[in-house]
N, C-alpha and C. Protein backbone atom coordinates (compact mmCIF):
# COMPACT_ATOMS: atom_id res chain seq x y z
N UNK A 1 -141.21 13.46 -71.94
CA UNK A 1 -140.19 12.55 -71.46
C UNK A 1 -140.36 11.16 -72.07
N UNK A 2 -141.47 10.54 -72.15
CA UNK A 2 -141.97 9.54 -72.96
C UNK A 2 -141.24 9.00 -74.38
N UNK A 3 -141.47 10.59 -75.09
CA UNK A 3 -142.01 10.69 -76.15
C UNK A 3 -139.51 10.50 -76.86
N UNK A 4 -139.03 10.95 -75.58
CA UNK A 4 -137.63 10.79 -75.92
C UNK A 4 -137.22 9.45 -75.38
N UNK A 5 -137.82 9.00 -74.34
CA UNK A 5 -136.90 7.53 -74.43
C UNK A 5 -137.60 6.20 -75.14
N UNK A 6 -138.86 6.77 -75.43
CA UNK A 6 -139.48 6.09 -76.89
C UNK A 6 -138.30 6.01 -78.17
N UNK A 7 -138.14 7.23 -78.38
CA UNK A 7 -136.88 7.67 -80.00
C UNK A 7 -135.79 6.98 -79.66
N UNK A 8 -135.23 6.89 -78.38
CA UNK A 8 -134.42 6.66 -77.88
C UNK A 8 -134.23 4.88 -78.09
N UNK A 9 -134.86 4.44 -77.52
CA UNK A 9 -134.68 3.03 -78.07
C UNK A 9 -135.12 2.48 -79.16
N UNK A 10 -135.82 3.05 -80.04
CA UNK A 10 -136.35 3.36 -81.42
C UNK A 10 -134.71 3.23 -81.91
N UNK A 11 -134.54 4.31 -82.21
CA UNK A 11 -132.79 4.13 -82.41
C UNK A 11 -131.79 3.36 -81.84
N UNK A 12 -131.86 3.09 -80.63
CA UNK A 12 -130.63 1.78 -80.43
C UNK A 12 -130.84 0.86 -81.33
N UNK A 13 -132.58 0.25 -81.23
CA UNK A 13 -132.82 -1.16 -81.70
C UNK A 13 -132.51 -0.79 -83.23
N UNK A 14 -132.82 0.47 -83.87
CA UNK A 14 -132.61 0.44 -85.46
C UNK A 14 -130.77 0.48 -85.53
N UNK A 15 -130.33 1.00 -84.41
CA UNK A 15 -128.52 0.98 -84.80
C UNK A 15 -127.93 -0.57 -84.65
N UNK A 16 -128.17 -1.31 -83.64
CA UNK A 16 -128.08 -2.59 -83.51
C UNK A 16 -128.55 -3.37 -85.13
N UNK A 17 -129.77 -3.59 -85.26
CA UNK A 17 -130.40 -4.13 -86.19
C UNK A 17 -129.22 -4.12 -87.18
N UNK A 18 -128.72 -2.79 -87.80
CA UNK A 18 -127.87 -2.19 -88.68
C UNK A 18 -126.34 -3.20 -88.09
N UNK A 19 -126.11 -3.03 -86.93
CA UNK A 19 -125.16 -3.87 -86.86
C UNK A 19 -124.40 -5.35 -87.75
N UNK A 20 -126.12 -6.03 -87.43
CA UNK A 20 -126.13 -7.37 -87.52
C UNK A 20 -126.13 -7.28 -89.09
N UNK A 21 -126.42 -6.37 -90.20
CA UNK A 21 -126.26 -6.48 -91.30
C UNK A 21 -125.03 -6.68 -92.04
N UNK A 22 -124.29 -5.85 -91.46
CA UNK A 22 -122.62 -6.04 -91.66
C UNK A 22 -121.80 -7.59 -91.25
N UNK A 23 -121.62 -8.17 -92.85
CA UNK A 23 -120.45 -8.74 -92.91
C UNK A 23 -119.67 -9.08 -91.43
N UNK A 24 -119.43 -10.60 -91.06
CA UNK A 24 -118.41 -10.24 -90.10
C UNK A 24 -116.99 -10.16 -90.29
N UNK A 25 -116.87 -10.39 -91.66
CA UNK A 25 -115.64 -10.65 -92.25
C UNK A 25 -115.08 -9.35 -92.97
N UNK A 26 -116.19 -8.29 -92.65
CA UNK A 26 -115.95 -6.90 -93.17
C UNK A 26 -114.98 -6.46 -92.34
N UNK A 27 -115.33 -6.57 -91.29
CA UNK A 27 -114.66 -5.39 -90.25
C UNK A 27 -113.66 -6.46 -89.41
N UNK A 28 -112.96 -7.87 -89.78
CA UNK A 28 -111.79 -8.39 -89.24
C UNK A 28 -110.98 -8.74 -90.27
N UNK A 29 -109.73 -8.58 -89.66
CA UNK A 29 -108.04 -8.62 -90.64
C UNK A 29 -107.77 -9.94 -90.14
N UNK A 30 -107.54 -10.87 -91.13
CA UNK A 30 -107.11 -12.01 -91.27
C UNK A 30 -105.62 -12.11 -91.59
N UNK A 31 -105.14 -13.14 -90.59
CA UNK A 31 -103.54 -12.99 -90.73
C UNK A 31 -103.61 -14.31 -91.49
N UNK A 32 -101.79 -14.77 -91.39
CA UNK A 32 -101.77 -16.30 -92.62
C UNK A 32 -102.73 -17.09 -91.40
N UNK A 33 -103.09 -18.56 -93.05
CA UNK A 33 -103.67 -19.42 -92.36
C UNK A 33 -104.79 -19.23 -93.52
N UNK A 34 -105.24 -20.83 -93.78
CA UNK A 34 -106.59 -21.32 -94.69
C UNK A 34 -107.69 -21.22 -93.85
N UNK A 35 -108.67 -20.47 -94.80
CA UNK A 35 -109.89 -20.38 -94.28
C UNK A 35 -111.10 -20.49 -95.64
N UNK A 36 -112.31 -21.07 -94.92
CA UNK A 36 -113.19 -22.20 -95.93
C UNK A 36 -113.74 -20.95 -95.63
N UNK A 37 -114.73 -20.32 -97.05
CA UNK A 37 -115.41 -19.12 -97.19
C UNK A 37 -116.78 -19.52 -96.60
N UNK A 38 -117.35 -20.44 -96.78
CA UNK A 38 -118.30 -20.91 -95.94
C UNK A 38 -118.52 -20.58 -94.36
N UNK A 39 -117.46 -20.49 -94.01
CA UNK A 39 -117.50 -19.79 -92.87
C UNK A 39 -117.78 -18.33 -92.43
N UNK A 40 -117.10 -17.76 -93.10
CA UNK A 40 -117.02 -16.41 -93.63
C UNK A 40 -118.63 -15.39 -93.81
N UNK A 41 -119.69 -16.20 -93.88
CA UNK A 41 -120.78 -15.53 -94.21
C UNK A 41 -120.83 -14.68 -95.43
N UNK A 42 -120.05 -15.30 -96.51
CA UNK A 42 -120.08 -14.52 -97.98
C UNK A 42 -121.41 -14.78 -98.61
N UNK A 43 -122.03 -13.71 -99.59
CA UNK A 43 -122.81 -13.89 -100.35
C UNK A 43 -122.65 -14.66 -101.36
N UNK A 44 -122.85 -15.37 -102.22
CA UNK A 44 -122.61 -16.36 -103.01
C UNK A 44 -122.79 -15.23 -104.23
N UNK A 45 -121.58 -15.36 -105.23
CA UNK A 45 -121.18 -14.64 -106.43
C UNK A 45 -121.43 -13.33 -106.65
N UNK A 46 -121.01 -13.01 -104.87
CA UNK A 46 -120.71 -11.16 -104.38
C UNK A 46 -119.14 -10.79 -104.93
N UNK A 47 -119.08 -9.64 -105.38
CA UNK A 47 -117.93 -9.23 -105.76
C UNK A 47 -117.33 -8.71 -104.82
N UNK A 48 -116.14 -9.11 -104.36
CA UNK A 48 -115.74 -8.32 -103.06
C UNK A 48 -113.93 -8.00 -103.03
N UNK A 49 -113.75 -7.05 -102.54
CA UNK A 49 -111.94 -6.62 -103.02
C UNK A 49 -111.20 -7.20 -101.52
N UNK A 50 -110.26 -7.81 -101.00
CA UNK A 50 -109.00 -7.60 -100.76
C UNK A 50 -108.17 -6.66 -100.26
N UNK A 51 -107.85 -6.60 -99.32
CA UNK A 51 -106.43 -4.82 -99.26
C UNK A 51 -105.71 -5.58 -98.26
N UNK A 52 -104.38 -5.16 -97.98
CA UNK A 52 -103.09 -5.64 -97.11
C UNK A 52 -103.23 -4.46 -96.37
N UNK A 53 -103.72 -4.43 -95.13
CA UNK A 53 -103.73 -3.06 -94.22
C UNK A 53 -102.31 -3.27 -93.45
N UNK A 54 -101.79 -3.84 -93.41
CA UNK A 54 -100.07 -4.18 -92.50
C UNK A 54 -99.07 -2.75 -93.32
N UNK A 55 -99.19 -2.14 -92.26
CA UNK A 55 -98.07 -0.93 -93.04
C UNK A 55 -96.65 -1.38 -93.11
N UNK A 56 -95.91 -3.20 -92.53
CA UNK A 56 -94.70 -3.24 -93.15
C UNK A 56 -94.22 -4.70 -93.80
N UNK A 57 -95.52 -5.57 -93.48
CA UNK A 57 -95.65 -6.99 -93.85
C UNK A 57 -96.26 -7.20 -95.27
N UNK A 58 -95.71 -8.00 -96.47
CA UNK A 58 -97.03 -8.20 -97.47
C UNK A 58 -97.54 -10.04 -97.15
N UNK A 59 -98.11 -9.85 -98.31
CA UNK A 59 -99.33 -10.92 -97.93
C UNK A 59 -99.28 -11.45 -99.17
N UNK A 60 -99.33 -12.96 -99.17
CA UNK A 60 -99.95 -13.40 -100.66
C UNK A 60 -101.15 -14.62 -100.33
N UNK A 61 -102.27 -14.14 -101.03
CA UNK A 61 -103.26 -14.92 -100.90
C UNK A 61 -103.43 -15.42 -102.76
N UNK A 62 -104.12 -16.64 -102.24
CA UNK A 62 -104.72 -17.91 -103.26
C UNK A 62 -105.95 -18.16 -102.94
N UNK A 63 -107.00 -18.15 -103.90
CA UNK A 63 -108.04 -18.68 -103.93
C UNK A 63 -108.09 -20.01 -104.70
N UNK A 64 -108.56 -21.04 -104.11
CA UNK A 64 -109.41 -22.40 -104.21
C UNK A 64 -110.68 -22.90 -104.66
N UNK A 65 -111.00 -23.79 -105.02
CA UNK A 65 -112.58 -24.03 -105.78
C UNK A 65 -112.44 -25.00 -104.84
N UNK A 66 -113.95 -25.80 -105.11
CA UNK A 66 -114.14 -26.74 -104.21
C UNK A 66 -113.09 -28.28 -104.67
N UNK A 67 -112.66 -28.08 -105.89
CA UNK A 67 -111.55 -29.02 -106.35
C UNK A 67 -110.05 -29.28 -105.97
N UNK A 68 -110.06 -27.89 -105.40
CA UNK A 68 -108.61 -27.75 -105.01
C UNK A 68 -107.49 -27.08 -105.96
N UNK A 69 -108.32 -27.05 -106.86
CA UNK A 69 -107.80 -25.73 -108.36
C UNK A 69 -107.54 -24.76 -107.78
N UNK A 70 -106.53 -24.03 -108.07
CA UNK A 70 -106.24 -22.56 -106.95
C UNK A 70 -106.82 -21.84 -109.01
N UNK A 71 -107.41 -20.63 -108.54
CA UNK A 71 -108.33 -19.93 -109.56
C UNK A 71 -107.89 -18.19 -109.43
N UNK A 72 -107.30 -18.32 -108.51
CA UNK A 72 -107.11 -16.61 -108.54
C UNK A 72 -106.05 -16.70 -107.38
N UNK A 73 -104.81 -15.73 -107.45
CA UNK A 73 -103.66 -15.72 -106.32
C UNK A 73 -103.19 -13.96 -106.73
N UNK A 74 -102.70 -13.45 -105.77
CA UNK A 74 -102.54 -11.86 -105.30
C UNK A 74 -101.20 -11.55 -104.45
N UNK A 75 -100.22 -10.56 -105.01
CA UNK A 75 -99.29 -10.93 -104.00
C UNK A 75 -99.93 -9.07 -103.79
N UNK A 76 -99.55 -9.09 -102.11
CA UNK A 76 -100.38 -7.36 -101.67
C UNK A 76 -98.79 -6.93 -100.95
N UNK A 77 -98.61 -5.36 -101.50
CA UNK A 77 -98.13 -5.34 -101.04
C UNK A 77 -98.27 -4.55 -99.77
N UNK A 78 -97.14 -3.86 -98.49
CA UNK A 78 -97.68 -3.05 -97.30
C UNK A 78 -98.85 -2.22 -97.51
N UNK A 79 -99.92 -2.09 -97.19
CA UNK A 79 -100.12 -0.97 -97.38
C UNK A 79 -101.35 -0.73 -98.99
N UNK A 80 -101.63 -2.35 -99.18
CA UNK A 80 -102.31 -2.26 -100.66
C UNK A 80 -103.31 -1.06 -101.13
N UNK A 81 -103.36 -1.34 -102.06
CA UNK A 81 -104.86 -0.78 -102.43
C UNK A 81 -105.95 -1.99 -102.77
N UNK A 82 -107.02 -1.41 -102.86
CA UNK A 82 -107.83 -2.80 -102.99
C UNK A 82 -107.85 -2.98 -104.16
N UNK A 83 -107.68 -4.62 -104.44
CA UNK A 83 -108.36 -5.43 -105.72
C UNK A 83 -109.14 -6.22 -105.30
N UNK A 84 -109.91 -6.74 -106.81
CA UNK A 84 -111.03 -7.34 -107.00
C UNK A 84 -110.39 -8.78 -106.74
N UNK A 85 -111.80 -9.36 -106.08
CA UNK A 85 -111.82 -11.01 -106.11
C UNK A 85 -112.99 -11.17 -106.94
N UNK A 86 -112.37 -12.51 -107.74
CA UNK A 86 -113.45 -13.02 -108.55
C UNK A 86 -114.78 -13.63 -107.81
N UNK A 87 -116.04 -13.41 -108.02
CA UNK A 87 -117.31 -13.96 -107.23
C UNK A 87 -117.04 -15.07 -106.80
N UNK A 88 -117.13 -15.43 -105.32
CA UNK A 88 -116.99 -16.37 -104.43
C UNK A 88 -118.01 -16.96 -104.53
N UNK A 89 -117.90 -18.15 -103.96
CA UNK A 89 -118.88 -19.01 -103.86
C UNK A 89 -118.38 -19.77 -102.07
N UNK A 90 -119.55 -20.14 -101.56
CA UNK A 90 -118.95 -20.93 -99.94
C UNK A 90 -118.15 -22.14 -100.09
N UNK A 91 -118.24 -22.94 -100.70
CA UNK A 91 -117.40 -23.91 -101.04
C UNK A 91 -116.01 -24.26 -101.26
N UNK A 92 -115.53 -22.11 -101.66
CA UNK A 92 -114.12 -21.66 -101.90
C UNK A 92 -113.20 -21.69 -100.65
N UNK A 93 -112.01 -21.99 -101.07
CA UNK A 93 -110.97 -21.48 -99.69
C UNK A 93 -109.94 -20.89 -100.02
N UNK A 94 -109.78 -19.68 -98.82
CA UNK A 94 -108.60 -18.76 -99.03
C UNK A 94 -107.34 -19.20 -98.36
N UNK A 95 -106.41 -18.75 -98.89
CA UNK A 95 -105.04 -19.36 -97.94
C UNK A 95 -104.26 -17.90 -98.40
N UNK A 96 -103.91 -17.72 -96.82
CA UNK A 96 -103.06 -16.17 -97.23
C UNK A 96 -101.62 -16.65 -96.20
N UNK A 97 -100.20 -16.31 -96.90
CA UNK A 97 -99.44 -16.20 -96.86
C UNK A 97 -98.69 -15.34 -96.36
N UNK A 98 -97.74 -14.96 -95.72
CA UNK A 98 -97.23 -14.05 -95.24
C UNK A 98 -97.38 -13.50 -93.63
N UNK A 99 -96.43 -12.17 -93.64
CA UNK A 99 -97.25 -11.49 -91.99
C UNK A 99 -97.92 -10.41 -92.24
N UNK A 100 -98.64 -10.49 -93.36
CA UNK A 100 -99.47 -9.19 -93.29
C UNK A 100 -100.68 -9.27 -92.63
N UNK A 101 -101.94 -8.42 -92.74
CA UNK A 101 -102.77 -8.43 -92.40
C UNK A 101 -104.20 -8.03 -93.38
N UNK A 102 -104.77 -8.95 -93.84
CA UNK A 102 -105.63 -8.84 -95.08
C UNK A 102 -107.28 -8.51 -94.74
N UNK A 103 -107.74 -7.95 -95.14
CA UNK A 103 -109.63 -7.16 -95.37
C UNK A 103 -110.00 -7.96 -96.35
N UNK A 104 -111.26 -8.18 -96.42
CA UNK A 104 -112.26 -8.78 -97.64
C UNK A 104 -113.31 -8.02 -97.27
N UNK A 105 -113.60 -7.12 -97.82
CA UNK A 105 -115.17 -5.99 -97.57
C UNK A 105 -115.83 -6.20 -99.25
């Protein structure tokens, strides 16, 4: 009996742990509205894709440098497939457009 609620929380604490590894920006859809990547908990010059999960809204997002240079812009449509974003840096900001609903994994 021990020897199972030993494994037992053995595994919560290793599924939790696993939790906290994940991105929080993996697993939430960002509607319009600017957001400073710094916030975001990005890896600095991680390659990461984009998708429009809104099955009837599209989306157009712009990426920003810390200058205010827009460097990369995407129009998605319902339903995207994923593309690439160029390596972020925290300093960057996104501004997405539209009523869709956008992923960054």
């Amino acid at each position: 009996m021990k020897k199972n609620i030993t494994v037992t929380l053995i595994l919560v604490c290793l599924f939790f742990n696993y939790l906290a590894l994940i991105p929080s920006f993996a697993i939430t859809s960002f509607k319009e509205g600017v957001y400073q990547l710094s916030n975001l908990n990005i890896t600095p010059k991680n390659r990461y894709t984009i998708q429009n999960v809104s099955l009837d809204n599209s989306a157009y997002v712009a990426l920003f440098d810390e200058e205010q240079r827009q460097i990369q812009s995407i129009h998605l449509p319902p339903k995207s497939e994923n593309y690439s974003l160029i390596p972020l840096e925290p300093s960057y900001r996104i501004v997405i457009i539209g009523k869709g609903e956008v992923i960054i994994a």
